[in-house]
Every structure is written in C-alpha cells, then in structure tokens.
Protein backbone atom coordinates (compact mmCIF):
# COMPACT_ATOMS: atom_id res chain seq x y z
CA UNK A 1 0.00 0.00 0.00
CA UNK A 2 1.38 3.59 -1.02
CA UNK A 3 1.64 6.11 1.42
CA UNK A 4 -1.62 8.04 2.26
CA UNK A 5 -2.38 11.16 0.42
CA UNK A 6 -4.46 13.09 2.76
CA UNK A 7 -6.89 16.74 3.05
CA UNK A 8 -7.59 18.27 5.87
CA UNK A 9 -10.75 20.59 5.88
CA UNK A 10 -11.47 22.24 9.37
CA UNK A 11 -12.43 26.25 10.12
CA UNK A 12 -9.57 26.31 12.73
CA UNK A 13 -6.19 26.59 11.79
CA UNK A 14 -5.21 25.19 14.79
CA UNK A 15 -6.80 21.75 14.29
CA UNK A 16 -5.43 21.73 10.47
CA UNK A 17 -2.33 22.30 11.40
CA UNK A 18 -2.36 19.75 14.41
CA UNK A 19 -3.35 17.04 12.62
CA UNK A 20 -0.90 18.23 9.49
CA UNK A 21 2.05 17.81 11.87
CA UNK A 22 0.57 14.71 13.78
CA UNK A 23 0.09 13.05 10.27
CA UNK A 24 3.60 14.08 8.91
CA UNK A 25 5.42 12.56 11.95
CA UNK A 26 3.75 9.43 11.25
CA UNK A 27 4.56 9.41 7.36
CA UNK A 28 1.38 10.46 5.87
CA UNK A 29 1.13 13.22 3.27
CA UNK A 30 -0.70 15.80 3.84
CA UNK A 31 -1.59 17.02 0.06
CA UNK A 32 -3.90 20.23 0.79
CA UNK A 33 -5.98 21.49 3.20
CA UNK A 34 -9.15 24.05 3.43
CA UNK A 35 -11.59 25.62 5.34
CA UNK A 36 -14.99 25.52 4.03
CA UNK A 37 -16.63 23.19 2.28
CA UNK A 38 -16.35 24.36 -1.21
CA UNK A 39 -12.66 25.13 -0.46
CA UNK A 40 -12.29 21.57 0.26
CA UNK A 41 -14.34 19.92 -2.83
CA UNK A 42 -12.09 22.27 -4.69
CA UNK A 43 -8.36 20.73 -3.40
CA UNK A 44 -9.77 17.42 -3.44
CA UNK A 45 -10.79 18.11 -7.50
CA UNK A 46 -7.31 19.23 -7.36
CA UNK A 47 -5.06 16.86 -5.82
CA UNK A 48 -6.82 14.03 -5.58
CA UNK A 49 -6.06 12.35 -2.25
CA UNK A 50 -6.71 9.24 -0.83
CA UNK A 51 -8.16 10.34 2.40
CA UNK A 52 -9.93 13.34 3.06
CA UNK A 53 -10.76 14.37 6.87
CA UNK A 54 -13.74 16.89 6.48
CA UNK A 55 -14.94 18.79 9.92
CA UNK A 56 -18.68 18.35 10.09
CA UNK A 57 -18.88 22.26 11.18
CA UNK A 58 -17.38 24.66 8.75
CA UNK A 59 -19.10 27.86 7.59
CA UNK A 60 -20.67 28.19 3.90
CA UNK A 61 -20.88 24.81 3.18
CA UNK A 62 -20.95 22.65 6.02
CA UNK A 63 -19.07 18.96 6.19
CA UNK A 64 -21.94 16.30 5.47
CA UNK A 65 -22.95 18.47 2.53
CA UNK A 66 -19.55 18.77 1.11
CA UNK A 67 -18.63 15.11 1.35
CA UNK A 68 -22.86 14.61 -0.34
CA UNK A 69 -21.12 17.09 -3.22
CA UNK A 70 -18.09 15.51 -3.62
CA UNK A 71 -18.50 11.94 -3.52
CA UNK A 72 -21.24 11.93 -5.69
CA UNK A 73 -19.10 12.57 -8.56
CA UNK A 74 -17.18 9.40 -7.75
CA UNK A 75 -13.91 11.45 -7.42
CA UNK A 76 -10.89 8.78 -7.69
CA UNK A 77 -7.14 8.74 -6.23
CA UNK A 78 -3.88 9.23 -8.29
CA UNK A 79 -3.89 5.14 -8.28
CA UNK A 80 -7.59 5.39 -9.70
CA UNK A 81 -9.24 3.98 -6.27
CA UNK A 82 -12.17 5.76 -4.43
CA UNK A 83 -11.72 8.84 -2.36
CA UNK A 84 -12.69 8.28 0.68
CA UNK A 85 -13.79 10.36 3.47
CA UNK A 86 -13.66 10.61 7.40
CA UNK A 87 -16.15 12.99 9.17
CA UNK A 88 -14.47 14.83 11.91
CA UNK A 89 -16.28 16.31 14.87
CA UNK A 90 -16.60 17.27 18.76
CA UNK A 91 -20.01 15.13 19.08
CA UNK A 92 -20.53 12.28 20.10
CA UNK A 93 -23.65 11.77 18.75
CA UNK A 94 -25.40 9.01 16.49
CA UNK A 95 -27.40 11.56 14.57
CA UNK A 96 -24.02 12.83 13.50
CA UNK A 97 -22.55 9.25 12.95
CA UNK A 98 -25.85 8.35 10.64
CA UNK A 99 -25.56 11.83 8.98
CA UNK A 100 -22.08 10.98 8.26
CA UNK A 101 -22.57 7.75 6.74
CA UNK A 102 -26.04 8.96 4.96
CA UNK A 103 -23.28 11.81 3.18
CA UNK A 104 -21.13 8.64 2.16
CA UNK A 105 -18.63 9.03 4.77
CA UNK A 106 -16.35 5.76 5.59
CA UNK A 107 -15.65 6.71 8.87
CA UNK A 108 -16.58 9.03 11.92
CA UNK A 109 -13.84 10.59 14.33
CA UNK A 110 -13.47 12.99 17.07
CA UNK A 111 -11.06 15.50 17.18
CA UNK A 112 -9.53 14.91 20.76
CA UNK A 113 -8.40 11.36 18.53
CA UNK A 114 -4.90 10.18 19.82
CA UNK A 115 -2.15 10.88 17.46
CA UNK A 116 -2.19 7.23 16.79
CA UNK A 117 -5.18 6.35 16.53
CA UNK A 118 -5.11 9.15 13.87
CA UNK A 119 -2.80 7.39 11.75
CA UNK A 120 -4.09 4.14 12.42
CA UNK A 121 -8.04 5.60 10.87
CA UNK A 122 -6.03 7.15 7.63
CA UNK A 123 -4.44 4.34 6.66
CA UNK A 124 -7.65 2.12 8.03
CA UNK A 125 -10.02 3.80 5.42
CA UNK A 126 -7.11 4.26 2.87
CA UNK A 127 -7.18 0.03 2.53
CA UNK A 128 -11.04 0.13 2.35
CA UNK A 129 -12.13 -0.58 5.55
CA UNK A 130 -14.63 0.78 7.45
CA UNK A 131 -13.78 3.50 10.42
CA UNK A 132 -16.71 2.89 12.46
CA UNK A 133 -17.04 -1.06 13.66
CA UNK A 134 -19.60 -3.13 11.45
CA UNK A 135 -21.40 -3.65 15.14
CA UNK A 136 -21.78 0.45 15.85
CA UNK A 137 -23.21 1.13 12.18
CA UNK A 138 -25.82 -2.18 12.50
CA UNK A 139 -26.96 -0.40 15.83
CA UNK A 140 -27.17 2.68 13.67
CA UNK A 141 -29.37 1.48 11.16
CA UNK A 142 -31.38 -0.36 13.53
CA UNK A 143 -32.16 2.87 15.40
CA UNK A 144 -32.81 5.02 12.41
CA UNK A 145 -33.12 3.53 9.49
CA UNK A 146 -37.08 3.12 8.82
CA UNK A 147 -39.41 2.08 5.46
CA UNK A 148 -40.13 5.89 5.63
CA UNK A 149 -36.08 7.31 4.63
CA UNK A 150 -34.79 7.24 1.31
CA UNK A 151 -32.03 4.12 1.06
CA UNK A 152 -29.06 5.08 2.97
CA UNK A 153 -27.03 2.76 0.27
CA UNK A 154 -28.24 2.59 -3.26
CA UNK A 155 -26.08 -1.27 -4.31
CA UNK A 156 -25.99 -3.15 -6.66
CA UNK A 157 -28.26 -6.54 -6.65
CA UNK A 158 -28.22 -9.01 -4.06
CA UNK A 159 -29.20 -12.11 -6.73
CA UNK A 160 -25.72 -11.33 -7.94
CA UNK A 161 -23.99 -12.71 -5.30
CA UNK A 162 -23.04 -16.39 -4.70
CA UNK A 163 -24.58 -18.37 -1.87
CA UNK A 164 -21.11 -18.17 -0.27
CA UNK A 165 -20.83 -14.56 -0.53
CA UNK A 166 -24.30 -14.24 0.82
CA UNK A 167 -23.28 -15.81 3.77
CA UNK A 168 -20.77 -13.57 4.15
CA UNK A 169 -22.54 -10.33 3.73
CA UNK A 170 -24.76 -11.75 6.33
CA UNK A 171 -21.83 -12.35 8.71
CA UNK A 172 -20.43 -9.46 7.67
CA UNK A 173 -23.50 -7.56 9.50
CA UNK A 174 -23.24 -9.57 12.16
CA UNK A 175 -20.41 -7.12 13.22
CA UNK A 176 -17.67 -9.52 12.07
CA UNK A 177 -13.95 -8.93 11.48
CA UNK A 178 -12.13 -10.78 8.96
CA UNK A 179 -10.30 -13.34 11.12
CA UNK A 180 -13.55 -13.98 12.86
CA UNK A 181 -15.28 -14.67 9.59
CA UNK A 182 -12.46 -16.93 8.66
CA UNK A 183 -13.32 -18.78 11.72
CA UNK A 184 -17.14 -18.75 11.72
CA UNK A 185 -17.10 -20.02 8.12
CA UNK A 186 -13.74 -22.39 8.25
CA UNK A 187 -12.11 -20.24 5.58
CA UNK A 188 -8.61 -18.61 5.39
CA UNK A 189 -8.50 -14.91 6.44
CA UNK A 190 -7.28 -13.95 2.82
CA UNK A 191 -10.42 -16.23 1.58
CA UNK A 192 -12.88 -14.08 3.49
CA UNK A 193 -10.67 -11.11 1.99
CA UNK A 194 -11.42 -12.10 -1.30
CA UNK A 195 -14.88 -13.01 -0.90
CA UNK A 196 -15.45 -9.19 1.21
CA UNK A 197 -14.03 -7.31 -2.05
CA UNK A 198 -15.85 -9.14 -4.49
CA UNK A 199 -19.17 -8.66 -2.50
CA UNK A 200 -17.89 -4.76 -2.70
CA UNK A 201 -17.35 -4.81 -6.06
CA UNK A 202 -20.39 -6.64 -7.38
CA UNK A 203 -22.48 -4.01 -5.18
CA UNK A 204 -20.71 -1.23 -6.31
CA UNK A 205 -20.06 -0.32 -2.92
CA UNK A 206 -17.62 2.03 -1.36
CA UNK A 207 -16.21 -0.06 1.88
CA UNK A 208 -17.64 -2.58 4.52
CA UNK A 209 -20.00 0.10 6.03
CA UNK A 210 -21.84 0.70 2.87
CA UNK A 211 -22.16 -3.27 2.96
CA UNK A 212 -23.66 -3.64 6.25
CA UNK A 213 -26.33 -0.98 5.87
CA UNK A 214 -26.94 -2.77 2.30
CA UNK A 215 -27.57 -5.90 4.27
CA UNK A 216 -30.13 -4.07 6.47
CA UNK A 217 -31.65 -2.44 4.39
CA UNK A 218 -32.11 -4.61 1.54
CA UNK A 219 -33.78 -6.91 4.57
CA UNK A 220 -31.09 -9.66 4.51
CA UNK A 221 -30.87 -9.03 7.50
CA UNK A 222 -33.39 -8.44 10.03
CA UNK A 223 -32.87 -5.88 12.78
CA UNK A 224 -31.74 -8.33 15.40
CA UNK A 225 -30.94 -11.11 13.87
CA UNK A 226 -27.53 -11.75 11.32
CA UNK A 227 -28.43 -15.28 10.05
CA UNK A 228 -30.71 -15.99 7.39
C-alpha cells in the first residue's frame, strides 16, 4: 500500500495544522488542506487524495454536505481507487454518525483522537475498511433507518452474489472482522478477503460500512438477527 495522500478541511487553523504535523510525523502526506466546504471539494478536485478528513462544522458549506457534493461525482485517487472520506467532529452523537454515513462518509472521528489512533483511521479507510465497527453502524441502522427514509445505500443486486458470498454479507453484519469470519465459516483470512471485495465490487459499494447498511436495508438481515 502507497503512502496516504491526505486533506484536511477544518475552520480552525489550529486543528489543520495539528493534525498536518501529527500526520507528517507518522509518514502520511498531507496534500492540501481548506476551510470551508467548497474550499475543500475544490483541493480534493485538485489533488486528488486518498483520504480526506472533512470537519462536520465549517461555515458556507458545512461537512456532510460537502462530502454529499463531492462523492457523488465518484472522485478517484492518483492510483484510480475511491476517495474516501472521514467525518471529523466534537459530538458524540449518532445523529451525527448516521448523517455521516447517509453523506457517504467511511468513517466518523473525534477531534480529541490520539495521534495514533489518527494514523491508524487514515491508513484504516485508505485500505477500504470501514472506520466505524460493522457492530456500531448495524446499531445505527437499527435505530434510524425506517421504510419511511430514502435508502441510505443505493447497491448493486443481491441475486448477484453467490450463496457463499451471501453468507458472508450476512456475517459481515453480524459485526464480524475478517479473522472472525475466517473462523465462523472455516475459511482462510485472505479467503474471506477475497470473498469481502468481491461482495464490494459486485455491489458497487464504497467499503464494509456501505455493505452492512446494504444488508439491512435490503432486509437480509433483520434488525436483530444476522443469520438468514
């Protein structure tokens, strides 16, 4: 894996230039930064980063809107992957965490974040995973996702998946990590691996958030229950 390209969009200088330097010291590159939201669709455009880590507050354009904006002209990296982005704020709440992920986020972070556990999210989303745990966003979606809301994922179809992959999606929801769906289903961790990116890529979906809310909401799963 390269080293992570990353943009920074906050309204305080402070914060951007915190988390530049925290970033730096840990290898990342920090490709742009901005502070509003149509500042930071506009770097992004520009440089093209792998990461971006948008504040949820910013004045003009706020955060969720920005990331709405900007993902939803499937922007890709210099290595032609998806751009991914990782909602920053001081709240703790799961309206904001929904919101986020609603916007397309892959991940939700406060800003009092260690300096490695910084880092560690960056090059976490960078791979494709998922920021928040499978477990937090399936007690998302079972708190606020309703028949009433729009989709919060718009995939691909399920009857293109294999029975095997199924399963997996399903286990997926469950809350699952790799090496514990290696276990569950007696494969090999890069097995479940494969399997994960194909279900991705057949659903035309962003990262193993996106997949879980799919599973919800498409009623694979059942608000409760991860088996079929």
């Amino acid at each position: 894996m390269s080293t992570p390209r990353v943009v920074i969009a906050d309204d305080q200088l402070l914060v951007r230039t915190g988390f530049s330097m925290i970033l730096t010291a840990a290898g990342i590159e920090v490709v742009g930064d901005a502070a509003d939201g149509e500042a930071a669709i506009s770097v992004v455009r520009r440089t093209r980063p792998d990461v971006v880590l948008m504040d949820i507050r910013m004045p003009g354009l706020d955060g969720l809107s920005a990331t709405r904006r900007l993902l939803d002209d499937r922007p890709t990296t210099m290595d032609g992957d998806p751009v991914r982005v990782i909602i920053l704020t001081t709240f703790d709440l799961d309206e904001y965490v929904y919101a986020a992920l609603r916007a397309g986020a892959s991940g939700f972070l406060l800003k009092d974040v260690t300096p490695e556990h910084l880092a560690h999210a960056v090059r976490l989303v960078q791979e494709g995973d998922a920021l928040l745990a499978p477990s937090i966003t399936r007690r998302l979606v079972e708190r606020f996702a309703s028949p009433a809301q729009p989709p919060l994922v718009r995939g691909g179809d399920l009857e293109s998946l294999t029975p095997r992959e199924r399963e997996v999606l399903v286990q997926l929801a469950g809350g699952l990590s790799n090496l514990e769906l290696a276990r569950v289903l007696g494969l090999s961790e890069s097995t479940v691996k494969t399997h994960v990116a194909r279900i991705l890529t057949k659903l035309n979906l962003r990262d193993r958030v996106q997949a879980v809310v799919l599973a919800y909401e498409s009623g694979l799963v059942q608000p409760g229950r991860t088996s079929s």
